[in-house]
PDB file of N, CA and C in Angstrom:
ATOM      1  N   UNK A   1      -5.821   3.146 -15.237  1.00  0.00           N
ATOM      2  CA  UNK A   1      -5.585   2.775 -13.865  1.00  0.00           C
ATOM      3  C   UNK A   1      -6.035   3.864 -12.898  1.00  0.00           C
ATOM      4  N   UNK A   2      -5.905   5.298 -13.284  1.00  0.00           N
ATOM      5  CA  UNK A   2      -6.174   6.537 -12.139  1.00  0.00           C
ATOM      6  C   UNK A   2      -8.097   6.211 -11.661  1.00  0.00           C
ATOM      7  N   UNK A   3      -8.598   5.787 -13.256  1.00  0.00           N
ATOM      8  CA  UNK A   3      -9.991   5.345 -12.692  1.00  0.00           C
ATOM      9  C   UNK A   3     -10.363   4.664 -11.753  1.00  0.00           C
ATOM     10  N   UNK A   4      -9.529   3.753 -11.265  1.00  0.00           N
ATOM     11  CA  UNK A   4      -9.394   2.289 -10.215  1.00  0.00           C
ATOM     12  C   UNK A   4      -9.462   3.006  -8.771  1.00  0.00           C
ATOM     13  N   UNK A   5      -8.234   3.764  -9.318  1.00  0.00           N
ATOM     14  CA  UNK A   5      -8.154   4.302  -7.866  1.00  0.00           C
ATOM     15  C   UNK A   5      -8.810   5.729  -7.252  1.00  0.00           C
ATOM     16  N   UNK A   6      -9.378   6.545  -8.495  1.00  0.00           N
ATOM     17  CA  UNK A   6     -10.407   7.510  -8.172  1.00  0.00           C
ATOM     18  C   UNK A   6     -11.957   6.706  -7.477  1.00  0.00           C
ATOM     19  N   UNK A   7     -11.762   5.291  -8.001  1.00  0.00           N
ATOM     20  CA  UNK A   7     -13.746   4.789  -7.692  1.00  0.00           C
ATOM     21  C   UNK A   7     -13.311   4.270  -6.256  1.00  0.00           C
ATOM     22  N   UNK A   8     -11.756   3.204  -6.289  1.00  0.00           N
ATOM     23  CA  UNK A   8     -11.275   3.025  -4.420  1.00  0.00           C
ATOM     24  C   UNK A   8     -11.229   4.050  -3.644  1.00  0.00           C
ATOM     25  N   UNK A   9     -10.961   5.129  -4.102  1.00  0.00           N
ATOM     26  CA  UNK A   9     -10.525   6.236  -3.461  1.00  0.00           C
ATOM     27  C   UNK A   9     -11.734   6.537  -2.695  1.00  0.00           C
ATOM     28  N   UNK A  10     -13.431   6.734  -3.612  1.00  0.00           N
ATOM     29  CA  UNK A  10     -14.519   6.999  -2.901  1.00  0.00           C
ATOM     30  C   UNK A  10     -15.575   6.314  -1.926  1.00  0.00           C
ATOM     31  N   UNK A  11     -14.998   4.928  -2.493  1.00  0.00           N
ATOM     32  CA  UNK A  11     -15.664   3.684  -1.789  1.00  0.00           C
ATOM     33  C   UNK A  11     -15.203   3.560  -0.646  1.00  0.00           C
ATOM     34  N   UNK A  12     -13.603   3.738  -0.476  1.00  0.00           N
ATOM     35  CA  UNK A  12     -12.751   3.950   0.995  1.00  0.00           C
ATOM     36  C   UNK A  12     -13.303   5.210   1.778  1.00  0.00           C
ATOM     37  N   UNK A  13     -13.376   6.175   1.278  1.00  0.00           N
ATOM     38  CA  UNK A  13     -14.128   7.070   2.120  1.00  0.00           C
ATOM     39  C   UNK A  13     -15.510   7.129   2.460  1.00  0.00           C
ATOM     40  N   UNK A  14     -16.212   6.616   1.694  1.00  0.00           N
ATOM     41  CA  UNK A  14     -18.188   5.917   2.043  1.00  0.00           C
ATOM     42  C   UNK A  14     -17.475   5.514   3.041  1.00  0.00           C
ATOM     43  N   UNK A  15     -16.766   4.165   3.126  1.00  0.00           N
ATOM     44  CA  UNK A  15     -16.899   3.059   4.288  1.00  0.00           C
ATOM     45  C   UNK A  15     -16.501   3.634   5.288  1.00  0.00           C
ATOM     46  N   UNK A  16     -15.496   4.559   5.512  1.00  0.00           N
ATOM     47  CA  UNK A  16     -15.244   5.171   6.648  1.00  0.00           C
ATOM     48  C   UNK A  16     -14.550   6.809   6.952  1.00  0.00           C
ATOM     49  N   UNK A  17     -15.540   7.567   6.615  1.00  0.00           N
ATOM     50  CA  UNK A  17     -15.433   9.185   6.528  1.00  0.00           C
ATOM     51  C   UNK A  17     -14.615   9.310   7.643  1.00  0.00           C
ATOM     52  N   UNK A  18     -13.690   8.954   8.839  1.00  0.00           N
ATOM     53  CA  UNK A  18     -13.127   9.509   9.450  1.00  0.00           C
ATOM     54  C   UNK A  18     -11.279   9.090   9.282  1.00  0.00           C
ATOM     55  N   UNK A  19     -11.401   8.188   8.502  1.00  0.00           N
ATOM     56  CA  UNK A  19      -9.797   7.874   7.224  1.00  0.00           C
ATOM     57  C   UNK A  19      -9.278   9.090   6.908  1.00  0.00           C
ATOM     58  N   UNK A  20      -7.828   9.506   6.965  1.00  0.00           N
ATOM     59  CA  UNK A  20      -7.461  10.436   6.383  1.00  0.00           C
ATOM     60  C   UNK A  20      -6.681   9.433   5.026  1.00  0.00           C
ATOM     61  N   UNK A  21      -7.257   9.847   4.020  1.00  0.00           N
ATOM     62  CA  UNK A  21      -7.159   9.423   2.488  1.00  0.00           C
ATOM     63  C   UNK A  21      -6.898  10.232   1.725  1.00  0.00           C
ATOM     64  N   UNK A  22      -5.934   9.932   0.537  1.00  0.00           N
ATOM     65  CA  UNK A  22      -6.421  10.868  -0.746  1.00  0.00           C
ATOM     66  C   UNK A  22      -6.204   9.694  -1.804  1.00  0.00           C
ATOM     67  N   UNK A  23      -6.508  10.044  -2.758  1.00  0.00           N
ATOM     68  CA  UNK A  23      -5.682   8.963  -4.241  1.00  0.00           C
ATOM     69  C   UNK A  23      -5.232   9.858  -5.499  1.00  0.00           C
ATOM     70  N   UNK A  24      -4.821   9.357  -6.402  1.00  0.00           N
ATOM     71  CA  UNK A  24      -4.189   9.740  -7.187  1.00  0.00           C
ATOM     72  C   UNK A  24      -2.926  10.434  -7.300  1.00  0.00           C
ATOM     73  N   UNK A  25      -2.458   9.928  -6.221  1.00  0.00           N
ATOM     74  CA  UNK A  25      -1.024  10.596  -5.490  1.00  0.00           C
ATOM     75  C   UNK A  25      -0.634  10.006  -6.507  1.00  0.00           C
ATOM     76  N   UNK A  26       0.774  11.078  -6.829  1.00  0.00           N
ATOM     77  CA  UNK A  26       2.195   9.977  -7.338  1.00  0.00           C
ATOM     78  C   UNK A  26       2.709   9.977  -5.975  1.00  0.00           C
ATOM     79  N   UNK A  27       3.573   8.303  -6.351  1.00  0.00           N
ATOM     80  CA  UNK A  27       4.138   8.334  -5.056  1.00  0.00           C
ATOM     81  C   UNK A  27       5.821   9.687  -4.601  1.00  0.00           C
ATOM     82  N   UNK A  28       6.151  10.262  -5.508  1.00  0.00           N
ATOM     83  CA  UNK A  28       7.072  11.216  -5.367  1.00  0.00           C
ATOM     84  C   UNK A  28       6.223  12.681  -4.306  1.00  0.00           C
ATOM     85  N   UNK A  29       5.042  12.358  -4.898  1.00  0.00           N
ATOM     86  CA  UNK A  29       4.252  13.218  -4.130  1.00  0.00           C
ATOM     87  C   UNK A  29       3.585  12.838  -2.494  1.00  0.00           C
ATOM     88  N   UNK A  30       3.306  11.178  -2.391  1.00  0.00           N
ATOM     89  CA  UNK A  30       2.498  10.829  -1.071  1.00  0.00           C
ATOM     90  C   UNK A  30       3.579  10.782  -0.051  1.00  0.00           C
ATOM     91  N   UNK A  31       4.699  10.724  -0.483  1.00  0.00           N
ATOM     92  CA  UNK A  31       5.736  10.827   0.383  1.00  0.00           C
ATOM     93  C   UNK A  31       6.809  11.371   1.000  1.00  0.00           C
ATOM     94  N   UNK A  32       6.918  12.496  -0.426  1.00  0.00           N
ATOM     95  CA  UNK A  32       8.037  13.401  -0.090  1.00  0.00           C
ATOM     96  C   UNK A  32       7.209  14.933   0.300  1.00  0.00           C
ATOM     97  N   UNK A  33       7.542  15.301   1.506  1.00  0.00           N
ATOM     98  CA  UNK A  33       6.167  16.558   1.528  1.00  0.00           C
ATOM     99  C   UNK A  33       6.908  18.094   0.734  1.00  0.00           C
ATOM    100  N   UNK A  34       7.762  18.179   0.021  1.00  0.00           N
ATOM    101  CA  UNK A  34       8.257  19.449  -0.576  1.00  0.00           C
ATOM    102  C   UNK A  34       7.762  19.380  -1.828  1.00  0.00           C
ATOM    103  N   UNK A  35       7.356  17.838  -1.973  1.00  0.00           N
ATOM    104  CA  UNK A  35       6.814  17.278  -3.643  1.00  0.00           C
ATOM    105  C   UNK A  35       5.358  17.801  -3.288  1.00  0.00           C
ATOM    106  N   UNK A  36       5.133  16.975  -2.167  1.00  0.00           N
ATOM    107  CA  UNK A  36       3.299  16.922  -2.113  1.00  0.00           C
ATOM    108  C   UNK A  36       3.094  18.526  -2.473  1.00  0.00           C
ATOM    109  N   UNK A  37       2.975  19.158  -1.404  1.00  0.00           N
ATOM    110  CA  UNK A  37       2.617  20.671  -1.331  1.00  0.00           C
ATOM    111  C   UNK A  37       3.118  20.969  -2.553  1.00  0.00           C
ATOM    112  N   UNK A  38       3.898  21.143  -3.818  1.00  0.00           N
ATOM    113  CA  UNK A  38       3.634  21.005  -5.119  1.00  0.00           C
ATOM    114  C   UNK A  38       2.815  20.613  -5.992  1.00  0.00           C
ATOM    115  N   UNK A  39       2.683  19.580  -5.858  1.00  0.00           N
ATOM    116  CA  UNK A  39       1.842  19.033  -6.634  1.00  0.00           C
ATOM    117  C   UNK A  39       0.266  18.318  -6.517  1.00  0.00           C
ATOM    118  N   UNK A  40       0.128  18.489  -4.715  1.00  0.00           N
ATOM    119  CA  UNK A  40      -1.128  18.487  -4.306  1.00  0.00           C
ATOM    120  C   UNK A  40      -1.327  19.257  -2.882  1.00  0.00           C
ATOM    121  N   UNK A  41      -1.498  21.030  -3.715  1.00  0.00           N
ATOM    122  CA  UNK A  41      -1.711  21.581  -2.511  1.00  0.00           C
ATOM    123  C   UNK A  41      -2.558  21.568  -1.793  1.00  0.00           C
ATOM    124  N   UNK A  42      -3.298  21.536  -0.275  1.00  0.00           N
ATOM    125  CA  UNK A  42      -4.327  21.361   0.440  1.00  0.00           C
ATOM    126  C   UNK A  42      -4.590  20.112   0.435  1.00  0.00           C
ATOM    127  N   UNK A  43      -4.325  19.119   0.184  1.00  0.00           N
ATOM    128  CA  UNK A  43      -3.605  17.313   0.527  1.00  0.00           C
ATOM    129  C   UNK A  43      -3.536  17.361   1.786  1.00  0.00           C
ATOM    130  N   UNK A  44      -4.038  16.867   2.725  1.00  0.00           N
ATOM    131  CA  UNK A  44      -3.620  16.663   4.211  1.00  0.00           C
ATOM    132  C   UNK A  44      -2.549  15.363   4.389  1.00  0.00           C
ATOM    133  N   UNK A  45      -2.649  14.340   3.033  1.00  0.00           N
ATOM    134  CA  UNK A  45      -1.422  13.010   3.209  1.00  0.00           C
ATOM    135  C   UNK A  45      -0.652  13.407   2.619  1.00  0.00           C
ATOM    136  N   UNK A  46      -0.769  14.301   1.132  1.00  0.00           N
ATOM    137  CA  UNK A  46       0.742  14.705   0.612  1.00  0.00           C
ATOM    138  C   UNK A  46       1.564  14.843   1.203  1.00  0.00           C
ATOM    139  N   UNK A  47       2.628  14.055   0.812  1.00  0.00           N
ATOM    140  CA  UNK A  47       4.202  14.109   2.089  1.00  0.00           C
ATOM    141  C   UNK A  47       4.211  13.261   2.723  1.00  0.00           C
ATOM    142  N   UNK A  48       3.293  12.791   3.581  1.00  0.00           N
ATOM    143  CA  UNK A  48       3.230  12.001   4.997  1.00  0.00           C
ATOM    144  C   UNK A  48       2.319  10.511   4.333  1.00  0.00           C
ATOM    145  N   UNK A  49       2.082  10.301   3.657  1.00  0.00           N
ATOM    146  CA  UNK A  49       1.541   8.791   3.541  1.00  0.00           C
ATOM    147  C   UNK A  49       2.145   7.857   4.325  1.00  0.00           C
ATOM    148  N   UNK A  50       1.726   6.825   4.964  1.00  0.00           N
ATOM    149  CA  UNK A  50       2.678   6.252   5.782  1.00  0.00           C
ATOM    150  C   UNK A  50       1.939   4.610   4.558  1.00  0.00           C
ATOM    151  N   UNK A  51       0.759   4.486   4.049  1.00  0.00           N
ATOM    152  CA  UNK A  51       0.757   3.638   3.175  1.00  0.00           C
ATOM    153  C   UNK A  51       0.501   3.744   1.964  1.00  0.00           C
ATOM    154  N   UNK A  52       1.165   3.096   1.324  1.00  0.00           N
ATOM    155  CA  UNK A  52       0.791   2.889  -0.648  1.00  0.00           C
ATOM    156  C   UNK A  52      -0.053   2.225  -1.059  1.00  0.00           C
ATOM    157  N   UNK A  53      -1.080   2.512  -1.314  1.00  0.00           N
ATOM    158  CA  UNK A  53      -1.901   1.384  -2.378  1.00  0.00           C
ATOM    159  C   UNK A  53      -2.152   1.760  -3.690  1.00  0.00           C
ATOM    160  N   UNK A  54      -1.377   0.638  -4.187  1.00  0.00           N
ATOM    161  CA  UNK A  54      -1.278   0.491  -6.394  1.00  0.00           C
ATOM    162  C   UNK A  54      -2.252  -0.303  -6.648  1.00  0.00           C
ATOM    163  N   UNK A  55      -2.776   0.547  -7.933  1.00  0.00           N
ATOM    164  CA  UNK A  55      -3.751   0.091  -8.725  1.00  0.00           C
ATOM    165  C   UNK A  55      -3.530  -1.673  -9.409  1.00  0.00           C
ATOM    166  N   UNK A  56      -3.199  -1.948  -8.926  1.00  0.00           N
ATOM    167  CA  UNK A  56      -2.325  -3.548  -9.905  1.00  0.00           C
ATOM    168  C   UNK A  56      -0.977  -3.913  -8.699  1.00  0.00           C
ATOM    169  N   UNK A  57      -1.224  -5.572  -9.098  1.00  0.00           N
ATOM    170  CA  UNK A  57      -0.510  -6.369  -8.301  1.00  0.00           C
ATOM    171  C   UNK A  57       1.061  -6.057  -8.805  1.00  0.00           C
ATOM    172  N   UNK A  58       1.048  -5.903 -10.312  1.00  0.00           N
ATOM    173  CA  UNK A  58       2.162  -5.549 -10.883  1.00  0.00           C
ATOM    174  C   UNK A  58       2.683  -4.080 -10.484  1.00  0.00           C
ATOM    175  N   UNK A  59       2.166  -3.139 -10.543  1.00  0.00           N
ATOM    176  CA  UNK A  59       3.185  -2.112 -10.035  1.00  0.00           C
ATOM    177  C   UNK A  59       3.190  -1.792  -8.732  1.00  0.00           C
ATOM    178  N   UNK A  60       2.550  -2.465  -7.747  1.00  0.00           N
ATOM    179  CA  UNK A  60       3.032  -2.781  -6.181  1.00  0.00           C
ATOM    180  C   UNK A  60       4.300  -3.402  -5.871  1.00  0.00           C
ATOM    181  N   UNK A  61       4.244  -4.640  -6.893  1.00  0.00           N
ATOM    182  CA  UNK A  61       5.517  -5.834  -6.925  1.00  0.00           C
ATOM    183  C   UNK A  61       6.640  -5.081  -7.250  1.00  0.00           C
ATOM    184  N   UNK A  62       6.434  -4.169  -8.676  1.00  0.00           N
ATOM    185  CA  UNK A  62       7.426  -3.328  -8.587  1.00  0.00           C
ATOM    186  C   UNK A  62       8.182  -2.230  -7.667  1.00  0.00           C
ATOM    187  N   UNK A  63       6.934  -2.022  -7.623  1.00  0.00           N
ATOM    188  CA  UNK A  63       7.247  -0.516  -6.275  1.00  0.00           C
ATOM    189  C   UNK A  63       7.881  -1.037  -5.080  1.00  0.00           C
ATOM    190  N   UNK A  64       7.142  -1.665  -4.468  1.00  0.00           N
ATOM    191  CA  UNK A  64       8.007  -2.279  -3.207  1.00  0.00           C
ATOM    192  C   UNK A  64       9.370  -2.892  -3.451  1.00  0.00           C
ATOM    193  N   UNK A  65       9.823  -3.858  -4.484  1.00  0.00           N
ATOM    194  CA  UNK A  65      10.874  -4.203  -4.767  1.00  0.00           C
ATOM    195  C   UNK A  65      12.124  -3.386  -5.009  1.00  0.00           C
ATOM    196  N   UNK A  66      12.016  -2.222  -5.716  1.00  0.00           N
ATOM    197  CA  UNK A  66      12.409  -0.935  -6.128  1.00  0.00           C
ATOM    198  C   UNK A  66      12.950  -0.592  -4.240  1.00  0.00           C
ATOM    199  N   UNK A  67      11.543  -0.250  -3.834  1.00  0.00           N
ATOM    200  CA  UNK A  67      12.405   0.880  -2.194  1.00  0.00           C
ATOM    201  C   UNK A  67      13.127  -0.775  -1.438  1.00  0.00           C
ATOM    202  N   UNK A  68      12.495  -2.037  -1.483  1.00  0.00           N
ATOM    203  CA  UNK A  68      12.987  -3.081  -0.823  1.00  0.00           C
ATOM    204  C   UNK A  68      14.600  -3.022  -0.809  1.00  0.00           C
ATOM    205  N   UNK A  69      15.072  -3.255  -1.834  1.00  0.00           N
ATOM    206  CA  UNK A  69      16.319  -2.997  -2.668  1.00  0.00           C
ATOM    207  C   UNK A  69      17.486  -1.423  -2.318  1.00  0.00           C
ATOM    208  N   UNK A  70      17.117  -0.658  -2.755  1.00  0.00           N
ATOM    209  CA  UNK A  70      17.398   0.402  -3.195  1.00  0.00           C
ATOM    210  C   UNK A  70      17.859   0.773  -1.874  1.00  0.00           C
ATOM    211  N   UNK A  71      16.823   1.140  -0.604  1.00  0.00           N
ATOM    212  CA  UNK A  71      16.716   1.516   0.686  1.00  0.00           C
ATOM    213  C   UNK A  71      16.926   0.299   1.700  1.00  0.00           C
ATOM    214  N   UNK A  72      17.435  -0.605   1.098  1.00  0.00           N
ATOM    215  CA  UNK A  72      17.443  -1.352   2.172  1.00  0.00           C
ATOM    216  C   UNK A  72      16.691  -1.285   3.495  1.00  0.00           C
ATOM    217  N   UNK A  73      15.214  -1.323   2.813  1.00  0.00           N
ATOM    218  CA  UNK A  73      14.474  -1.181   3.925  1.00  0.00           C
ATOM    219  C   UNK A  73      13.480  -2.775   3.977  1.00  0.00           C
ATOM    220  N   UNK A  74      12.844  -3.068   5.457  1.00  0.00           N
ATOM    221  CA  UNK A  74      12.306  -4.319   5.256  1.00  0.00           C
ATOM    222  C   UNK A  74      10.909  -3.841   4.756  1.00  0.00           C
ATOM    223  N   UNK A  75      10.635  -5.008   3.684  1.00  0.00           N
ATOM    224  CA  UNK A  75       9.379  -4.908   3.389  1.00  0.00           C
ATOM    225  C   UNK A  75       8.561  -6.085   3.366  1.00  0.00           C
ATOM    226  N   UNK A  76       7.105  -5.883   4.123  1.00  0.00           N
ATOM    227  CA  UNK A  76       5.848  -7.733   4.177  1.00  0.00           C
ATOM    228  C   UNK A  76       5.586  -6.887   2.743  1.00  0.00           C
ATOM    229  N   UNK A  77       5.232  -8.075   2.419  1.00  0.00           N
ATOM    230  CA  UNK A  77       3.275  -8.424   1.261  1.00  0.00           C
ATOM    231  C   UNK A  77       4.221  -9.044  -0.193  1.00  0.00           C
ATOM    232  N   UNK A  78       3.327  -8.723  -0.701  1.00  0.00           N
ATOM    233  CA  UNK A  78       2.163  -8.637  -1.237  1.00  0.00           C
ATOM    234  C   UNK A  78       0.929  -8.618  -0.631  1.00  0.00           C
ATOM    235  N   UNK A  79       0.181  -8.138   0.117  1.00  0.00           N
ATOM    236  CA  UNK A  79      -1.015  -8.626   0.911  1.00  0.00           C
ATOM    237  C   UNK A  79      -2.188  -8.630   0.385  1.00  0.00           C
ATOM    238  N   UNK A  80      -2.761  -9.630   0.104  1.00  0.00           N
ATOM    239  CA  UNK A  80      -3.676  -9.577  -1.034  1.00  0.00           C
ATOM    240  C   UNK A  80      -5.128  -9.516   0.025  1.00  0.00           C
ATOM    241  N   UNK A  81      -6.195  -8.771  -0.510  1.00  0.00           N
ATOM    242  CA  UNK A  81      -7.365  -8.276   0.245  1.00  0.00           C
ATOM    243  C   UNK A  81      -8.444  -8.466  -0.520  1.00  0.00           C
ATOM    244  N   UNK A  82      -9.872  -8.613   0.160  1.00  0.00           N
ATOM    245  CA  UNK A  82     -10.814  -9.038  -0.782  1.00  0.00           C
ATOM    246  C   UNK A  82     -11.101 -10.785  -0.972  1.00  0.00           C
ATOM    247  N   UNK A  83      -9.908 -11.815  -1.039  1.00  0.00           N
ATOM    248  CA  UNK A  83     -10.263 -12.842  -0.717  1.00  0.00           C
ATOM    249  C   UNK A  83     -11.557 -13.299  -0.233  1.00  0.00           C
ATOM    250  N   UNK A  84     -11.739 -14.523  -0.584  1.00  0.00           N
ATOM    251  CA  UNK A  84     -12.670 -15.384   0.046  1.00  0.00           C
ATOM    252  C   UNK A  84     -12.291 -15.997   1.258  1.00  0.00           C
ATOM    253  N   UNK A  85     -11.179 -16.048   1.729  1.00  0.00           N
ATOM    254  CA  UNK A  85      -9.746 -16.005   2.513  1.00  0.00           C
ATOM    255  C   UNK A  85      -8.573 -15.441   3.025  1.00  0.00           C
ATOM    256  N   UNK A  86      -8.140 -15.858   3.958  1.00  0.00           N
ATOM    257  CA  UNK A  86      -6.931 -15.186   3.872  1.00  0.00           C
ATOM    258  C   UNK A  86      -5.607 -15.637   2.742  1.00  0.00           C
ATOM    259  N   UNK A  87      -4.787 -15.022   2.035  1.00  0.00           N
ATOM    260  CA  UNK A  87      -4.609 -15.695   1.224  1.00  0.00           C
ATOM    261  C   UNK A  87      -3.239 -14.721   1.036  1.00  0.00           C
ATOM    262  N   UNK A  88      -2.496 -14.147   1.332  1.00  0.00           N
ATOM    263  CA  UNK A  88      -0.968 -13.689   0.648  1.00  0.00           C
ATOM    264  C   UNK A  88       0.371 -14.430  -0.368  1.00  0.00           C
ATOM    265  N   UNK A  89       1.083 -13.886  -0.485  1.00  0.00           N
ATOM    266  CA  UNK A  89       1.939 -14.490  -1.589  1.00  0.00           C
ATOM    267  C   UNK A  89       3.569 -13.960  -1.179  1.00  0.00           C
ATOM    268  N   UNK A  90       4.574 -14.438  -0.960  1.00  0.00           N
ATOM    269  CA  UNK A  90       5.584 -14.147  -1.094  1.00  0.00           C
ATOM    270  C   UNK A  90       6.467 -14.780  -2.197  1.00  0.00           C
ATOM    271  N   UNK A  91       7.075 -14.241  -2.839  1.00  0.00           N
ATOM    272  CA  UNK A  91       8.768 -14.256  -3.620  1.00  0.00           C
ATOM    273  C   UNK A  91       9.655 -15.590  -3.369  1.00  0.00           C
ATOM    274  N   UNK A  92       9.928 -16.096  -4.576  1.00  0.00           N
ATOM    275  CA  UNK A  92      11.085 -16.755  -4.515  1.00  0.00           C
ATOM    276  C   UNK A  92      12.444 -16.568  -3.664  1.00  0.00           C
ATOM    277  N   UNK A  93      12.773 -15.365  -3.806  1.00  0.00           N
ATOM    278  CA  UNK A  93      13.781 -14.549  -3.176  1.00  0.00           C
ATOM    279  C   UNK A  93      13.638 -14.626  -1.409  1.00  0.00           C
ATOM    280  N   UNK A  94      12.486 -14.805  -0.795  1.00  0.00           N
ATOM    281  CA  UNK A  94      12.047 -13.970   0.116  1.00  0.00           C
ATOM    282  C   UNK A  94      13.381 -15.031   1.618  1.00  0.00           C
ATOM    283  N   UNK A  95      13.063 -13.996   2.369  1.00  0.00           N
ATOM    284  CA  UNK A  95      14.039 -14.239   3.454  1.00  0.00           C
ATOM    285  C   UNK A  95      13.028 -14.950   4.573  1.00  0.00           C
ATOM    286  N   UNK A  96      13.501 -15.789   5.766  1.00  0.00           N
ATOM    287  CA  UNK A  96      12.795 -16.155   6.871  1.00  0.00           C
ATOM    288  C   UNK A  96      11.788 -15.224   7.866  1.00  0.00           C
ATOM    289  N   UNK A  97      12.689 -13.916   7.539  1.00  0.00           N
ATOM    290  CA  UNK A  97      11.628 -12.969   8.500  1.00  0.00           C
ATOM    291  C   UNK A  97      10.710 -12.438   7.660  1.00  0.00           C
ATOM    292  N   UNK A  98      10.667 -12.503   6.074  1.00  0.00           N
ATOM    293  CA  UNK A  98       9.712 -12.228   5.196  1.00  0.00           C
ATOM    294  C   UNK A  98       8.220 -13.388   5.439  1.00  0.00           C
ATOM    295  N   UNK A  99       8.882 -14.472   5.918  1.00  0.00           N
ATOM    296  CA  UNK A  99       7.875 -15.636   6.108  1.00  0.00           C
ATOM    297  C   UNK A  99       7.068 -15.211   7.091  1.00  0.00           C
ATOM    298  N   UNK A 100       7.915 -15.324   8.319  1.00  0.00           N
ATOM    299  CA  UNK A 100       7.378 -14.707   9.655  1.00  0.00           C
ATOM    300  C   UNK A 100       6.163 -13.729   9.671  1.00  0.00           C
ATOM    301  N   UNK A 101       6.434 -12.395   9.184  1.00  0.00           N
ATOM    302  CA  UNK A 101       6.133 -11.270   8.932  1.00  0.00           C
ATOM    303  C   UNK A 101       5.073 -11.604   8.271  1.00  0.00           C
ATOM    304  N   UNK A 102       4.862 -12.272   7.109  1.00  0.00           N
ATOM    305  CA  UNK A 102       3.645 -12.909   6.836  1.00  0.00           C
ATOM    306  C   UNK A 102       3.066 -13.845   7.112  1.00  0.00           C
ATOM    307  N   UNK A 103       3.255 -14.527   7.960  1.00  0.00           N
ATOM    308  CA  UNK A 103       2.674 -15.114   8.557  1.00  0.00           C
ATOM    309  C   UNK A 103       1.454 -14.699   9.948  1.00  0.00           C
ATOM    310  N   UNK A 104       2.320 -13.781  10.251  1.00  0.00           N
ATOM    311  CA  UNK A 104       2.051 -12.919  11.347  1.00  0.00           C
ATOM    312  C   UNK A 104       0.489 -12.404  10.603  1.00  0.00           C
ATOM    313  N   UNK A 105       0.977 -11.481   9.917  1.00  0.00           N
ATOM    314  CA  UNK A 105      -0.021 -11.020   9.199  1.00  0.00           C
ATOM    315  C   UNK A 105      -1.835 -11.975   8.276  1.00  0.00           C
ATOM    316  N   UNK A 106      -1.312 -12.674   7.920  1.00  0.00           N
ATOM    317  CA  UNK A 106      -2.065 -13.743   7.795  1.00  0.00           C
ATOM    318  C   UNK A 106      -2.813 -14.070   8.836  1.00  0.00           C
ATOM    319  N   UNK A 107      -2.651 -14.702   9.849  1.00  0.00           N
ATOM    320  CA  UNK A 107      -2.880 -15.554  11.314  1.00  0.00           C
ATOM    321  C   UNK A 107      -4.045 -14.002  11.642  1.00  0.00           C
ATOM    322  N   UNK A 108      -3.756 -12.585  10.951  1.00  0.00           N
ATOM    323  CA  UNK A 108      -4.364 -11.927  11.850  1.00  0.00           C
ATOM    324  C   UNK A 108      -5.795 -11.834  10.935  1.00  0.00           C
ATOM    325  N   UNK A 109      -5.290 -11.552   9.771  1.00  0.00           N
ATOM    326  CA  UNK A 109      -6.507 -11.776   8.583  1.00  0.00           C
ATOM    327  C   UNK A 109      -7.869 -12.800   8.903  1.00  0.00           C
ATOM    328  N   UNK A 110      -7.205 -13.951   9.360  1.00  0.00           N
ATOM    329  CA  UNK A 110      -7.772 -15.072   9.960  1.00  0.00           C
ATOM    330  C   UNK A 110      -8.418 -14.899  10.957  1.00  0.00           C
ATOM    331  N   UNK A 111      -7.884 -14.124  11.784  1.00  0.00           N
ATOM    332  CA  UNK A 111      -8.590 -14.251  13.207  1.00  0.00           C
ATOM    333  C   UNK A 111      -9.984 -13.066  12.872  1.00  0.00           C
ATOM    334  N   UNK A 112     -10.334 -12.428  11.872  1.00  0.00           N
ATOM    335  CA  UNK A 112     -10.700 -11.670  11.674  1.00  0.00           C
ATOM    336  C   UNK A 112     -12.449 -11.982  10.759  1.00  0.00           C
ATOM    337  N   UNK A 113     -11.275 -12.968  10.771  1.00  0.00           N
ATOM    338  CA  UNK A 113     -12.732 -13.807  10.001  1.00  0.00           C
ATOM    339  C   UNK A 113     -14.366 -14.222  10.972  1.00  0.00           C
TER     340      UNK A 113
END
């Protein structure tokens, strides 16, 4: 999987050299900055990531579900990218403002088209 995201990692920066990016973060590291500066010193996102992107639909689903839960914090997506479409997915579980929220998001995917 680190391969996935070492080849996204460079393709994201081709497309737009002025992204502040890194990959191969753990996330203990993209987010907590006493971790980052440990474990990726001279990282300008170590600590401060404000987004996650997982190699696999499966350990996103996990990951987000995990802080969703845990932190009682709100969380959109799955947001799926690359489509031929706009195209997202929500949860059995999911709440009305989970709809919303993707919906929102969607409608913008769309307009984009």
């Amino acid at each position: 999987m680190v391969d996935k995201v070492v080849q996204a990692t460079e393709i994201a920066k081709k497309m737009d050299p002025s992204l502040k990016i890194d990959g191969e973060l753990q996330a203990d590291a993209a987010i907590i900055e006493s971790i980052g500066i440990k474990k990726a010193p001279g990282s300008e996102i170590a600590g401060k990531a404000n987004v996650l992107i997982f190699p696999s639909l499966e350990a996103g689903n996990i990951a987000y579900k995990l802080v969703q839960r845990f932190a009682d914090a709100e969380a959109v997506g799955p947001i799926l990218q690359g489509m031929a479409a706009p195209i997202n997915d929500l949860s059995r579980g999911c709440s009305v403002s989970d709809i919303v929220n993707l919906i929102a998001i969607t409608a913008n995917q769309a307009a984009g088209k």
